[in-house]
C-alpha atoms as a PDB file:
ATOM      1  CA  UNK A   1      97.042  59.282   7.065  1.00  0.00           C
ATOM      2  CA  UNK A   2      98.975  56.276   8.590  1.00  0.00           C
ATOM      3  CA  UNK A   3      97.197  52.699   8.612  1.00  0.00           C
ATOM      4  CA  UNK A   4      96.539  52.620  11.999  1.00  0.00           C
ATOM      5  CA  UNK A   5      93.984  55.578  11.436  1.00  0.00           C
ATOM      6  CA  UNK A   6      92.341  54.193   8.768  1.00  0.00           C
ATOM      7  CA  UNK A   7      91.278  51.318  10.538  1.00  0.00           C
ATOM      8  CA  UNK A   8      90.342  53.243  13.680  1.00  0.00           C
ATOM      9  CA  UNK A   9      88.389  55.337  11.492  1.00  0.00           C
ATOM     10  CA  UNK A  10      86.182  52.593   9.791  1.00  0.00           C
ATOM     11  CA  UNK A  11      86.053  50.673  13.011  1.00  0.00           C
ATOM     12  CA  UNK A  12      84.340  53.662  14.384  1.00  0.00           C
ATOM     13  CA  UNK A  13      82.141  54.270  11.453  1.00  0.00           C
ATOM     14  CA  UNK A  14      80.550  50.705  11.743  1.00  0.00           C
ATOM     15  CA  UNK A  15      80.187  50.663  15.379  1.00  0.00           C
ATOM     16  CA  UNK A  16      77.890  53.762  14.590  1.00  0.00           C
ATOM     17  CA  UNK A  17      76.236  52.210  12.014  1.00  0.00           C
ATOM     18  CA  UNK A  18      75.489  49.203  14.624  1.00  0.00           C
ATOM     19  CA  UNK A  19      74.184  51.734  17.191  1.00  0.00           C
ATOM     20  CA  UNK A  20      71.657  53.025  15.349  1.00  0.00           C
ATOM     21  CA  UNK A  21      70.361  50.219  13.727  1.00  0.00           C
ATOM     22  CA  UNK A  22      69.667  48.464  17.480  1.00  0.00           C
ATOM     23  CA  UNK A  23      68.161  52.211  18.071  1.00  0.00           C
ATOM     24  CA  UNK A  24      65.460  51.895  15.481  1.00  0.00           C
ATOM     25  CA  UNK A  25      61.965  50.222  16.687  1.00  0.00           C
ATOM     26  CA  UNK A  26      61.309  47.455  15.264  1.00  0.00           C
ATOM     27  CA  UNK A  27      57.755  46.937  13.361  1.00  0.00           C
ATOM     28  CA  UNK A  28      55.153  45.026  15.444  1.00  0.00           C
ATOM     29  CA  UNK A  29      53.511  41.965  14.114  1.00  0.00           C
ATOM     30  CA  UNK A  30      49.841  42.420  13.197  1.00  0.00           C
ATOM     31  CA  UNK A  31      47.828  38.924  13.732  1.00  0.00           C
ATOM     32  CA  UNK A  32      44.603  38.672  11.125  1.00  0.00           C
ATOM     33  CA  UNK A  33      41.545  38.365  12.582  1.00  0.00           C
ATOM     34  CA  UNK A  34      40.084  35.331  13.493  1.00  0.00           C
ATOM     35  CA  UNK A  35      36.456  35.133  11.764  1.00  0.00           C
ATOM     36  CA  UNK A  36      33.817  33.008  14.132  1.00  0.00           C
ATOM     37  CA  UNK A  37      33.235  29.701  12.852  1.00  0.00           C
ATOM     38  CA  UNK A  38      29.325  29.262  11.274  1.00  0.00           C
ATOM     39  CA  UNK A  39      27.769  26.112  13.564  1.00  0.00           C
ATOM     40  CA  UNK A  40      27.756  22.953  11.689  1.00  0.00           C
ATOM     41  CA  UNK A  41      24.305  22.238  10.358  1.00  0.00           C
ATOM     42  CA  UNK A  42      22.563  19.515  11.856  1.00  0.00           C
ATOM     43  CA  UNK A  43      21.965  16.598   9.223  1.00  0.00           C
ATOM     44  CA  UNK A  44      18.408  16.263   8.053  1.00  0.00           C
ATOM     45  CA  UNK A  45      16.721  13.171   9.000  1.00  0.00           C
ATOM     46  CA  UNK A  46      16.504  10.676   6.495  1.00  0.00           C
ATOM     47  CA  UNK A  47      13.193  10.021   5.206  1.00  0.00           C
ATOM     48  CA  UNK A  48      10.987   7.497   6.877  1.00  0.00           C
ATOM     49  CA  UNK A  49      10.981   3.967   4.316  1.00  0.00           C
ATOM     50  CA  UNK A  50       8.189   4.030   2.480  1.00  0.00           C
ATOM     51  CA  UNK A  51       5.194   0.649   3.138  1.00  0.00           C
ATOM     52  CA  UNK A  52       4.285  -1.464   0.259  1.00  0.00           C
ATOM     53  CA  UNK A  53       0.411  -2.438  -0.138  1.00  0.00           C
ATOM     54  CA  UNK A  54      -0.255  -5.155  -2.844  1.00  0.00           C
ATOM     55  CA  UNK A  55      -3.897  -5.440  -3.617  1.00  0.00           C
ATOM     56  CA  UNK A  56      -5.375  -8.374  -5.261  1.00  0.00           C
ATOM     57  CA  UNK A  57      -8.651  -9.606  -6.246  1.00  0.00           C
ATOM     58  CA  UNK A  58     -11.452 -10.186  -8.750  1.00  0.00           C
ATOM     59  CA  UNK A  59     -13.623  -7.639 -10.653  1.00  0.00           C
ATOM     60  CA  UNK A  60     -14.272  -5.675  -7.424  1.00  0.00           C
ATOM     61  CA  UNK A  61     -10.428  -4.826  -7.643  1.00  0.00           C
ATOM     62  CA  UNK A  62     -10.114  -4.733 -11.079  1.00  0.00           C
ATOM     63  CA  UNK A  63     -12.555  -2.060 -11.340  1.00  0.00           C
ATOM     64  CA  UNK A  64     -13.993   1.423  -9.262  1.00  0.00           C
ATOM     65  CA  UNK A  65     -13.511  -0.199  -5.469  1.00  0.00           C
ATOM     66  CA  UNK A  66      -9.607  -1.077  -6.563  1.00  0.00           C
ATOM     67  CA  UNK A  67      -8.768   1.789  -8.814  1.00  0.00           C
ATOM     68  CA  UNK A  68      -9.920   4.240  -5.756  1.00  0.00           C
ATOM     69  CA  UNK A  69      -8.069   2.493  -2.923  1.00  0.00           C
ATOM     70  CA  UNK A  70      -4.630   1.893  -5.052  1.00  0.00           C
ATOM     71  CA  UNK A  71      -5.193   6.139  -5.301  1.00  0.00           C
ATOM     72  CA  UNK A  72      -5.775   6.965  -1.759  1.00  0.00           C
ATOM     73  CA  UNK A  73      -3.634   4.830  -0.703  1.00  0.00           C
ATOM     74  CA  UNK A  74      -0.688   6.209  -3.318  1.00  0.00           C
ATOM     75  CA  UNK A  75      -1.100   9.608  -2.487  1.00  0.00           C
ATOM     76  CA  UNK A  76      -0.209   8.877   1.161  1.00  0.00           C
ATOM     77  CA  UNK A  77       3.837   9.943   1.687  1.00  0.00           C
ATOM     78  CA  UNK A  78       4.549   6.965   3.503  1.00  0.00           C
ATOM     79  CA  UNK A  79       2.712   4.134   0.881  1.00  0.00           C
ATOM     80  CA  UNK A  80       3.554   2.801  -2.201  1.00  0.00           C
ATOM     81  CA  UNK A  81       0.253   0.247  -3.925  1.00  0.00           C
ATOM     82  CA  UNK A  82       0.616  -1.853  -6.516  1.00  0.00           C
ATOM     83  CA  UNK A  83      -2.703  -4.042  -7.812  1.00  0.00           C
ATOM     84  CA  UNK A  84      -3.314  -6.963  -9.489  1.00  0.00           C
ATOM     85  CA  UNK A  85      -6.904  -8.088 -10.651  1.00  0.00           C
ATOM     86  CA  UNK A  86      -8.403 -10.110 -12.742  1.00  0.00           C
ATOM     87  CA  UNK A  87     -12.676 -10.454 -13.645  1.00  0.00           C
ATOM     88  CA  UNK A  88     -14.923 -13.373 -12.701  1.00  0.00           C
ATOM     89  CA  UNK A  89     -11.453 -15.310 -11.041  1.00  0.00           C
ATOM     90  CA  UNK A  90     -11.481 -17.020  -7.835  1.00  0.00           C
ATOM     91  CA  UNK A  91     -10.086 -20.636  -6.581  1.00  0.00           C
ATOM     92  CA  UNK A  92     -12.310 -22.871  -7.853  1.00  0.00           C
ATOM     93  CA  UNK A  93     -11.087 -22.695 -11.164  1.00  0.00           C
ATOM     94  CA  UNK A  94      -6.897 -22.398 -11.426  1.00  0.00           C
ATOM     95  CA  UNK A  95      -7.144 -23.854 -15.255  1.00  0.00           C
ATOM     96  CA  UNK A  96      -8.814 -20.821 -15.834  1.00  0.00           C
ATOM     97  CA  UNK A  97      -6.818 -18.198 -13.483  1.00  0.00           C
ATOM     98  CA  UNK A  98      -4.501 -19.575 -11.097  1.00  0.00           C
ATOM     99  CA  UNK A  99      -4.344 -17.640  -8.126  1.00  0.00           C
ATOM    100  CA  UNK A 100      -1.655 -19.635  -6.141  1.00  0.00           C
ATOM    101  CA  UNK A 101       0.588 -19.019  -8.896  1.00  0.00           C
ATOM    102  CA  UNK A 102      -0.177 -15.622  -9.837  1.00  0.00           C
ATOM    103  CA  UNK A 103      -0.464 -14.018  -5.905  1.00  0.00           C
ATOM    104  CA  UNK A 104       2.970 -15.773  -5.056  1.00  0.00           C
ATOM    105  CA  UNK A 105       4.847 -14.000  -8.127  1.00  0.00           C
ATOM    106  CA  UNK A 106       3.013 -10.966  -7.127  1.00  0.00           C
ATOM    107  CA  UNK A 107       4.598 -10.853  -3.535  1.00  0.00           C
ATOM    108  CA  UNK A 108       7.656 -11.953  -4.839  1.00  0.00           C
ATOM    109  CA  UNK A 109       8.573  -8.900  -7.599  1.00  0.00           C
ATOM    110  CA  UNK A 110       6.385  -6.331  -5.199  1.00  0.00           C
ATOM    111  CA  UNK A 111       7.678  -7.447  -1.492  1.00  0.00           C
ATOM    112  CA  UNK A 112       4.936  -6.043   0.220  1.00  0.00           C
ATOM    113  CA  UNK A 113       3.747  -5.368   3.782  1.00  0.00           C
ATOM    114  CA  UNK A 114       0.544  -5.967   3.495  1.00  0.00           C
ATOM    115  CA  UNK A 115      -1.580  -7.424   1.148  1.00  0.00           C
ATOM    116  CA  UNK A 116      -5.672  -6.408   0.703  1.00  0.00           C
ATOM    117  CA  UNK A 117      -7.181  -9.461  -0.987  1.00  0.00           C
ATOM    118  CA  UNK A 118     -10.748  -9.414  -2.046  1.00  0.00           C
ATOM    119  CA  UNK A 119     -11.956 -13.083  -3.291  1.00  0.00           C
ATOM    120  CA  UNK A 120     -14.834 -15.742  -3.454  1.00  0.00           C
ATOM    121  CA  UNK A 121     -17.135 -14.351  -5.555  1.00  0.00           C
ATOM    122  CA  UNK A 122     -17.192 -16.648  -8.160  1.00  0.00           C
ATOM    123  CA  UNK A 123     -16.088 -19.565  -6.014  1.00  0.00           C
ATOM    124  CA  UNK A 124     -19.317 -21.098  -5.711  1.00  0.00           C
ATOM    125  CA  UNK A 125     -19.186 -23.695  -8.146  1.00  0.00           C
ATOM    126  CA  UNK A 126     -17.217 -27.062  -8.915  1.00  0.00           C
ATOM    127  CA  UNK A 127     -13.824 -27.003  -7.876  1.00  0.00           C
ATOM    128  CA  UNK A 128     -11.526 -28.067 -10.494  1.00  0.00           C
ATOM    129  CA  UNK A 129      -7.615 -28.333 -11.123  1.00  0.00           C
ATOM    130  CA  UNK A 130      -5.082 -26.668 -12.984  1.00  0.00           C
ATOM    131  CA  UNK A 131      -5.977 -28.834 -16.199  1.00  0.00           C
ATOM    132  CA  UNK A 132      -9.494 -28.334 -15.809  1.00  0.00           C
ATOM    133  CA  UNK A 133     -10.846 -31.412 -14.243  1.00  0.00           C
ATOM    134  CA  UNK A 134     -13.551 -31.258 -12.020  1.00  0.00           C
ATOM    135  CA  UNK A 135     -13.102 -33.269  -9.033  1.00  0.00           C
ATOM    136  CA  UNK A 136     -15.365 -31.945  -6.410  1.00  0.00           C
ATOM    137  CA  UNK A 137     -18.907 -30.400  -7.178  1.00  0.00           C
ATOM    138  CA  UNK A 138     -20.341 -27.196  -5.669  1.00  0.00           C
ATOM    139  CA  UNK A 139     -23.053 -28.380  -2.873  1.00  0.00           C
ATOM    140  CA  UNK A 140     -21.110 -32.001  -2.255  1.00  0.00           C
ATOM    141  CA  UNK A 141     -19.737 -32.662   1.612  1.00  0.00           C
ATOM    142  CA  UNK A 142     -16.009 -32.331   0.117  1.00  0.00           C
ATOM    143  CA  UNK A 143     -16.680 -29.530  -1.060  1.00  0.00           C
ATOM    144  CA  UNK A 144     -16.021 -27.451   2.090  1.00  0.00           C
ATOM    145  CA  UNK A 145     -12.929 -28.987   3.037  1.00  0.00           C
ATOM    146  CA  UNK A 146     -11.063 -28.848  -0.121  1.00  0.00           C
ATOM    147  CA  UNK A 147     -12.084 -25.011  -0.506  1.00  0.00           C
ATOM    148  CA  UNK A 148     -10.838 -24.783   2.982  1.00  0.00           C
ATOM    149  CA  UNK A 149      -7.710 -26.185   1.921  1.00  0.00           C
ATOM    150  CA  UNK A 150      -6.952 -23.951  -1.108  1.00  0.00           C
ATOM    151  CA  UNK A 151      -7.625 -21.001   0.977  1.00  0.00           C
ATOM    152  CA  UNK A 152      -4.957 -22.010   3.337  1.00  0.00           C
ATOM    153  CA  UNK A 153      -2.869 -22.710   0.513  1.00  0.00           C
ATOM    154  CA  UNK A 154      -3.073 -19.622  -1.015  1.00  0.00           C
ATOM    155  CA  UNK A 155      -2.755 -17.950   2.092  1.00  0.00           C
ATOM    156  CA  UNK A 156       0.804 -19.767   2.597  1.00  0.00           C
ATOM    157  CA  UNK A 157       2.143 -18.796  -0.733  1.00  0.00           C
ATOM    158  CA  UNK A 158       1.757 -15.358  -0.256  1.00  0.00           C
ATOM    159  CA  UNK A 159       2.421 -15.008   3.368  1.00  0.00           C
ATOM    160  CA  UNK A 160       6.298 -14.122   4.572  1.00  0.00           C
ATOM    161  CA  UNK A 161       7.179 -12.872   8.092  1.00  0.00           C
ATOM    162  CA  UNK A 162       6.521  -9.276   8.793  1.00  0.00           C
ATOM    163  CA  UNK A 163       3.982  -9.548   6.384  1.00  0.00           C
ATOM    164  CA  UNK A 164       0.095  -8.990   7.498  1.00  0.00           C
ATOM    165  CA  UNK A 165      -2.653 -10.023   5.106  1.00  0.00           C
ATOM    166  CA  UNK A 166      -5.725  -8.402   5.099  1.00  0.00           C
ATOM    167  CA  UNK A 167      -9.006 -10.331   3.735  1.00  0.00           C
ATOM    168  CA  UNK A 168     -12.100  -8.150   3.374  1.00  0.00           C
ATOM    169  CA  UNK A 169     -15.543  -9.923   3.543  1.00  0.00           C
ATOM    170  CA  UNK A 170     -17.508 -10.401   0.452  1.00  0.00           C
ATOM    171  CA  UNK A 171     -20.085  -7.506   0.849  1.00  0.00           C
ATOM    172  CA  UNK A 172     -23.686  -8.153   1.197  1.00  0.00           C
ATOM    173  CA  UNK A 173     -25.340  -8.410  -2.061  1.00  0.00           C
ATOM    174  CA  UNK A 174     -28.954  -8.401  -1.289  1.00  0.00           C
ATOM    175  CA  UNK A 175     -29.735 -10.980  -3.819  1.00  0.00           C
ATOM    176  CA  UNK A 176     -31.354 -13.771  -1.986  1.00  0.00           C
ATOM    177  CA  UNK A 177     -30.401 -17.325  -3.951  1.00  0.00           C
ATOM    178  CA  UNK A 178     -26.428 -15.426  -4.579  1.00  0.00           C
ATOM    179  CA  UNK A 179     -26.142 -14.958  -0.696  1.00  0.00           C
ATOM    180  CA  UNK A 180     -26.829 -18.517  -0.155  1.00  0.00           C
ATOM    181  CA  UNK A 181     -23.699 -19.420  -2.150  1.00  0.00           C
ATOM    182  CA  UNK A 182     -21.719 -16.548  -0.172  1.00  0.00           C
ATOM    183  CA  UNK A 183     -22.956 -16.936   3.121  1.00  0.00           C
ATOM    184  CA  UNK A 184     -20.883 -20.447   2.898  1.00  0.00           C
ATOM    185  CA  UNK A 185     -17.928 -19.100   1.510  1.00  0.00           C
ATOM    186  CA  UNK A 186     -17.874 -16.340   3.798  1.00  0.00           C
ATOM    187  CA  UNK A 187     -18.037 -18.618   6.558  1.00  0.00           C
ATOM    188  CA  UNK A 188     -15.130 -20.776   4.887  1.00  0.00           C
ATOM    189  CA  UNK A 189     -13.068 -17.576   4.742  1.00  0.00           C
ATOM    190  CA  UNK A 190     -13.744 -16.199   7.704  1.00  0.00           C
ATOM    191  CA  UNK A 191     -12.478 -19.567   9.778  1.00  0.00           C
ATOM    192  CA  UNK A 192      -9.568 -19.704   8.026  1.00  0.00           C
ATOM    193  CA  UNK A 193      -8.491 -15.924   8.191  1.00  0.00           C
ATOM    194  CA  UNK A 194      -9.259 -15.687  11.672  1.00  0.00           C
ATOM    195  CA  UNK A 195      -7.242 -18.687  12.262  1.00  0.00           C
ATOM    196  CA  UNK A 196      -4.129 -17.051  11.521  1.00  0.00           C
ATOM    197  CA  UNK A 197      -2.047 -14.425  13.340  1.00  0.00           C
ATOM    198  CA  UNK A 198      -0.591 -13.328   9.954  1.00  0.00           C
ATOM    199  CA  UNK A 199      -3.891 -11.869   9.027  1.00  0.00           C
ATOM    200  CA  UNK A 200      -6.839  -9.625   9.442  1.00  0.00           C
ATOM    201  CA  UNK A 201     -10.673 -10.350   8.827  1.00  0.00           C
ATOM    202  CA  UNK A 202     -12.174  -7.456   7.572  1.00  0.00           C
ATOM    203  CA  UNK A 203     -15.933  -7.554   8.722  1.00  0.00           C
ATOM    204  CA  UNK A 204     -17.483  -5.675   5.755  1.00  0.00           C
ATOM    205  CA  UNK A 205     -21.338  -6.033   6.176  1.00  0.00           C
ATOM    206  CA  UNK A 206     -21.725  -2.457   8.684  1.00  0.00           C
ATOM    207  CA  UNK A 207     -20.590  -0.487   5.138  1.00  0.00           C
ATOM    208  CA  UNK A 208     -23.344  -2.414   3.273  1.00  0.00           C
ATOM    209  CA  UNK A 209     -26.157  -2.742   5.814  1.00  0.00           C
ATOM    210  CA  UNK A 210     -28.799  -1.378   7.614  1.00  0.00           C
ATOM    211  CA  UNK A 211     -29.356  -0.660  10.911  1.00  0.00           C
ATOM    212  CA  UNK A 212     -32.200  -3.417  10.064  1.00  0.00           C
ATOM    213  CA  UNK A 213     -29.809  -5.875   8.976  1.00  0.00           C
ATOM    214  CA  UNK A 214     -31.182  -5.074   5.182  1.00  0.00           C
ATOM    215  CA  UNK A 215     -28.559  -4.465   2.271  1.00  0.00           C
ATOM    216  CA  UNK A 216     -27.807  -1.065   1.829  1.00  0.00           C
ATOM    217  CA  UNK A 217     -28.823   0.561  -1.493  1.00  0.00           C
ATOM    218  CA  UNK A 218     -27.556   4.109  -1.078  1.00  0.00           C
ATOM    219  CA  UNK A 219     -25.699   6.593   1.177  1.00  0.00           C
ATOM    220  CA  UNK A 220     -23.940   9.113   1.689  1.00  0.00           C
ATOM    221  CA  UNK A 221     -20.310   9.823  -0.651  1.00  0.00           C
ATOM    222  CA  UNK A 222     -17.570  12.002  -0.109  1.00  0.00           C
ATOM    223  CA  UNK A 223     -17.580  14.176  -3.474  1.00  0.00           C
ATOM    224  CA  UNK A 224     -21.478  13.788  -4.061  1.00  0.00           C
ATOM    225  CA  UNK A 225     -24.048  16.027  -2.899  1.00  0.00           C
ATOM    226  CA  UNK A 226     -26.704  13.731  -2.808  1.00  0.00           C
ATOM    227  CA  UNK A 227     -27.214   9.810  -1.322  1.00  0.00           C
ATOM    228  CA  UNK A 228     -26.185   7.678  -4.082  1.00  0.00           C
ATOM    229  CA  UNK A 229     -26.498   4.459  -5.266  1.00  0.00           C
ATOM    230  CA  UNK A 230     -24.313   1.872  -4.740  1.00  0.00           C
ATOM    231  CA  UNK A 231     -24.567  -1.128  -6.924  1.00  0.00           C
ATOM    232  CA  UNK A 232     -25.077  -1.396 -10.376  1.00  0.00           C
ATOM    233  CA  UNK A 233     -28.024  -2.939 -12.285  1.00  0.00           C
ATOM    234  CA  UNK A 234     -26.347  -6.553 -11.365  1.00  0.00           C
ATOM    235  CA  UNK A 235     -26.777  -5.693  -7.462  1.00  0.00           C
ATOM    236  CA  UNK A 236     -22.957  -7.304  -7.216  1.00  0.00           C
ATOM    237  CA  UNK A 237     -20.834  -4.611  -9.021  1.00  0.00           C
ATOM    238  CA  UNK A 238     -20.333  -1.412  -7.720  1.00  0.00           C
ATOM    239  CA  UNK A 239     -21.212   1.583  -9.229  1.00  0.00           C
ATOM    240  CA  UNK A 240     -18.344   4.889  -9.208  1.00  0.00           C
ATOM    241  CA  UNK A 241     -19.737   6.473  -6.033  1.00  0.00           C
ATOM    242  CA  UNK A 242     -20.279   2.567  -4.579  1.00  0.00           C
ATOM    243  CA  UNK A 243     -16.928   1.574  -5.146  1.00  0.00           C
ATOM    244  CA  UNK A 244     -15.552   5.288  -3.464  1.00  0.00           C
ATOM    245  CA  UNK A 245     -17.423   4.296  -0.889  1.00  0.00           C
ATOM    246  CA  UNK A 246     -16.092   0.952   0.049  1.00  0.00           C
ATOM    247  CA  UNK A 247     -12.583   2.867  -0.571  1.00  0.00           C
ATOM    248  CA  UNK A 248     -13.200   5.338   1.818  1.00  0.00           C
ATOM    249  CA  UNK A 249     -13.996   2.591   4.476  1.00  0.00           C
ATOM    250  CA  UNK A 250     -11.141   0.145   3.454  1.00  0.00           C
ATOM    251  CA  UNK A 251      -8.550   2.820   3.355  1.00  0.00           C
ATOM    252  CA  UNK A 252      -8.468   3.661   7.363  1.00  0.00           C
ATOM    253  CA  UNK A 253      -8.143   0.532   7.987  1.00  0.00           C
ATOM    254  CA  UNK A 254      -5.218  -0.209   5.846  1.00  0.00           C
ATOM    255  CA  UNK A 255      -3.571   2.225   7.563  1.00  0.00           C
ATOM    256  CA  UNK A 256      -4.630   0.903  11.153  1.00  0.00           C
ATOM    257  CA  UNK A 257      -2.798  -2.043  10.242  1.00  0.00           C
ATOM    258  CA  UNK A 258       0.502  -0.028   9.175  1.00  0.00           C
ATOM    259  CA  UNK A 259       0.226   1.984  12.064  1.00  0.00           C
ATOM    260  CA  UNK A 260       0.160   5.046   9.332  1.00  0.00           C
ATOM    261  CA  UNK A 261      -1.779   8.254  10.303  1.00  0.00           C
ATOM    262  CA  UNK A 262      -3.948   9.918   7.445  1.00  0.00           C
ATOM    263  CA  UNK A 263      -2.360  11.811   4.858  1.00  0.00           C
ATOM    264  CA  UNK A 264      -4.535  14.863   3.618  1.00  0.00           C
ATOM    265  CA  UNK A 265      -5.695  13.476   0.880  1.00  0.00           C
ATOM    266  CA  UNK A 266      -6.258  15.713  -2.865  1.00  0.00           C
ATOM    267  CA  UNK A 267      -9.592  15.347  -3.965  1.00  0.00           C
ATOM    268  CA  UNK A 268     -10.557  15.076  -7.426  1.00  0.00           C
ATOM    269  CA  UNK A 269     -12.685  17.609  -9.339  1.00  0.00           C
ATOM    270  CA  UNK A 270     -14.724  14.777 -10.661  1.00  0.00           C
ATOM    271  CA  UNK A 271     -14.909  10.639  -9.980  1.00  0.00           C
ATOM    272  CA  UNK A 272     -13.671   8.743 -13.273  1.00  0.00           C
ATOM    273  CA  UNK A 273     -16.647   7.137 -15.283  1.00  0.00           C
ATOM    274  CA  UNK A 274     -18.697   4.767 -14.271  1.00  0.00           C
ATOM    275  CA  UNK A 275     -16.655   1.121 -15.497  1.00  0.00           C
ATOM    276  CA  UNK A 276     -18.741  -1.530 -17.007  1.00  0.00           C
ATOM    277  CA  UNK A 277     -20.103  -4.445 -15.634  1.00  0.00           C
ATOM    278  CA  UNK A 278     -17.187  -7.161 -15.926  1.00  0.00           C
ATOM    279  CA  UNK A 279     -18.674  -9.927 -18.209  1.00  0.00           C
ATOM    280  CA  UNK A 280     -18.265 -13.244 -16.867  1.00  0.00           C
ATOM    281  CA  UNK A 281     -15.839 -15.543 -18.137  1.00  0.00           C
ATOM    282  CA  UNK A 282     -16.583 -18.721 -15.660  1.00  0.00           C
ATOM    283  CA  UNK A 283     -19.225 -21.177 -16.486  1.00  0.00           C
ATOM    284  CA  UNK A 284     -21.338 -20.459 -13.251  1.00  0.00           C
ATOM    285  CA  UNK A 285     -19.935 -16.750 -12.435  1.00  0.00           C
ATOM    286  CA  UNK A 286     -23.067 -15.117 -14.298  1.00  0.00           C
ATOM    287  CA  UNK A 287     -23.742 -13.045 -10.800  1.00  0.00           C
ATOM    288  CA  UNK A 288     -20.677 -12.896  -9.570  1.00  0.00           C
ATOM    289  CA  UNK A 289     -17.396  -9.800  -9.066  1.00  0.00           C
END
């Protein structure tokens, strides 16, 4: 076979080739599925800052009244109390318990927005200063003005802006010759609190009166089945279902001023035991929280 038909030959043999190659079909493209995309999940809103609540105060504080308001008002989501006390303390004596110093370190580590302060119960003696000197005796003119004065000093120190201080009135005692002594200091407390936009007079004497104007001896408790009584032996310190009882009315209000609502509250099977009477540690504080 010459040249010439070879290569015609494989010439022809490739164009065939070509032919049916462009004849086969060729394979579609599958896409993959496109899967719906889940919705984004809307962000959970971040938990409302909790309120700080610094009590402070004498035996009243120390004991039943202030160990049953720091727990209600813990238990609420929104509140976070911290207390400070200390028995048969006021601001007559600072060499004995200084109260300027002590409530402005207290607002200082704690920061709070509001403080409850419950005072004046042993005030009703000499006023003396930090190293113990007397310099103005209980029943003088003076003496109203310079207790004036160290109210609205302590009341600066632990002021700060936002903050609201609430002062609850020294309840009624129904001991005649110790409501003599408080129905000044009261007075003194009263002008001074109500003086400033900062703070909130707590009118206490509805919780521990009659509708005769009488102190109140018993009532009604939440957690007791029966009317119980609410001082102790003293007629000053409360008793357990006393100082629940003054809880129970101090707490709303509290809230009232953080514009909190209630928080159901757990209660407990049984109140904690009656505390002892706080044994004075003040020269004239024998009757006093």
């Amino acid at each position: 076979m010459s040249t010439c038909s070879l290569r015609a030959l494989f010439l022809l043999a490739v164009l065939s080739t070509s032919a049916q190659a462009a004849s086969e079909p060729t394979p579609a493209l599958t896409a993959s599925p496109v899967l719906p995309t889940a919705p984004a999940q809307a962000a959970e809103p971040a938990p409302a800052p909790r309120r700080t609540v610094l009590l402070l105060g004498d035996s009243l504080i120390a004991t039943g009244f202030g160990e049953y308001l720091q727990t209600q008002l813990s238990a609420h989501p929104r509140i976070r109390c911290e207390r400070r006390a200390k028995s048969s303390t006021g601001l007559s004596r600072p060499d004995f318990f200084d109260w300027l110093e002590v409530g402005q370190q207290e607002v200082q580590q704690h920061q709070p927005d509001v403080v409850v302060v419950i005072l004046g119960g042993n005030d009703g003696q000499a006023l003396h200063t930090k190293l113990g000197r007397a310099t103005v005796a209980w029943g003088k003119p003076d003496w109203e003005d310079g207790y004036r004065q160290r109210l609205q000093d302590f009341m600066t120190a632990i002021a700060a802006p936002g903050r609201k201080i609430v002062w609850l009135e020294l309840p009624a005692t129904g001991r005649h010759r110790f409501e003599q002594k408080l129905a000044l200091i009261r007075g003194l407390q009263r002008e001074v609190i109500t003086g400033r936009e900062d703070a909130v007079h707590l009118d206490t004497r509805p919780f521990f009166t009659d509708a005769r104007g009488k102190a109140l001896h018993q009532a009604r408790v939440e957690g007791f089945r029966k009317p119980m009584r609410l001082r102790m032996t003293d007629g000053v310190h409360f008793t357990v279902a006393g100082g629940r009882y003054f809880a129970n009315k101090v707490y709303p209000q509290v809230l009232d001023v953080l514009g909190l609502e209630p928080a159901e509250q757990k209660h407990t099977a049984r109140p904690p035991a009656a505390p002892a009477p706080a044994q004075p540690q003040q020269a004239h504080a024998t009757a006093s929280p």
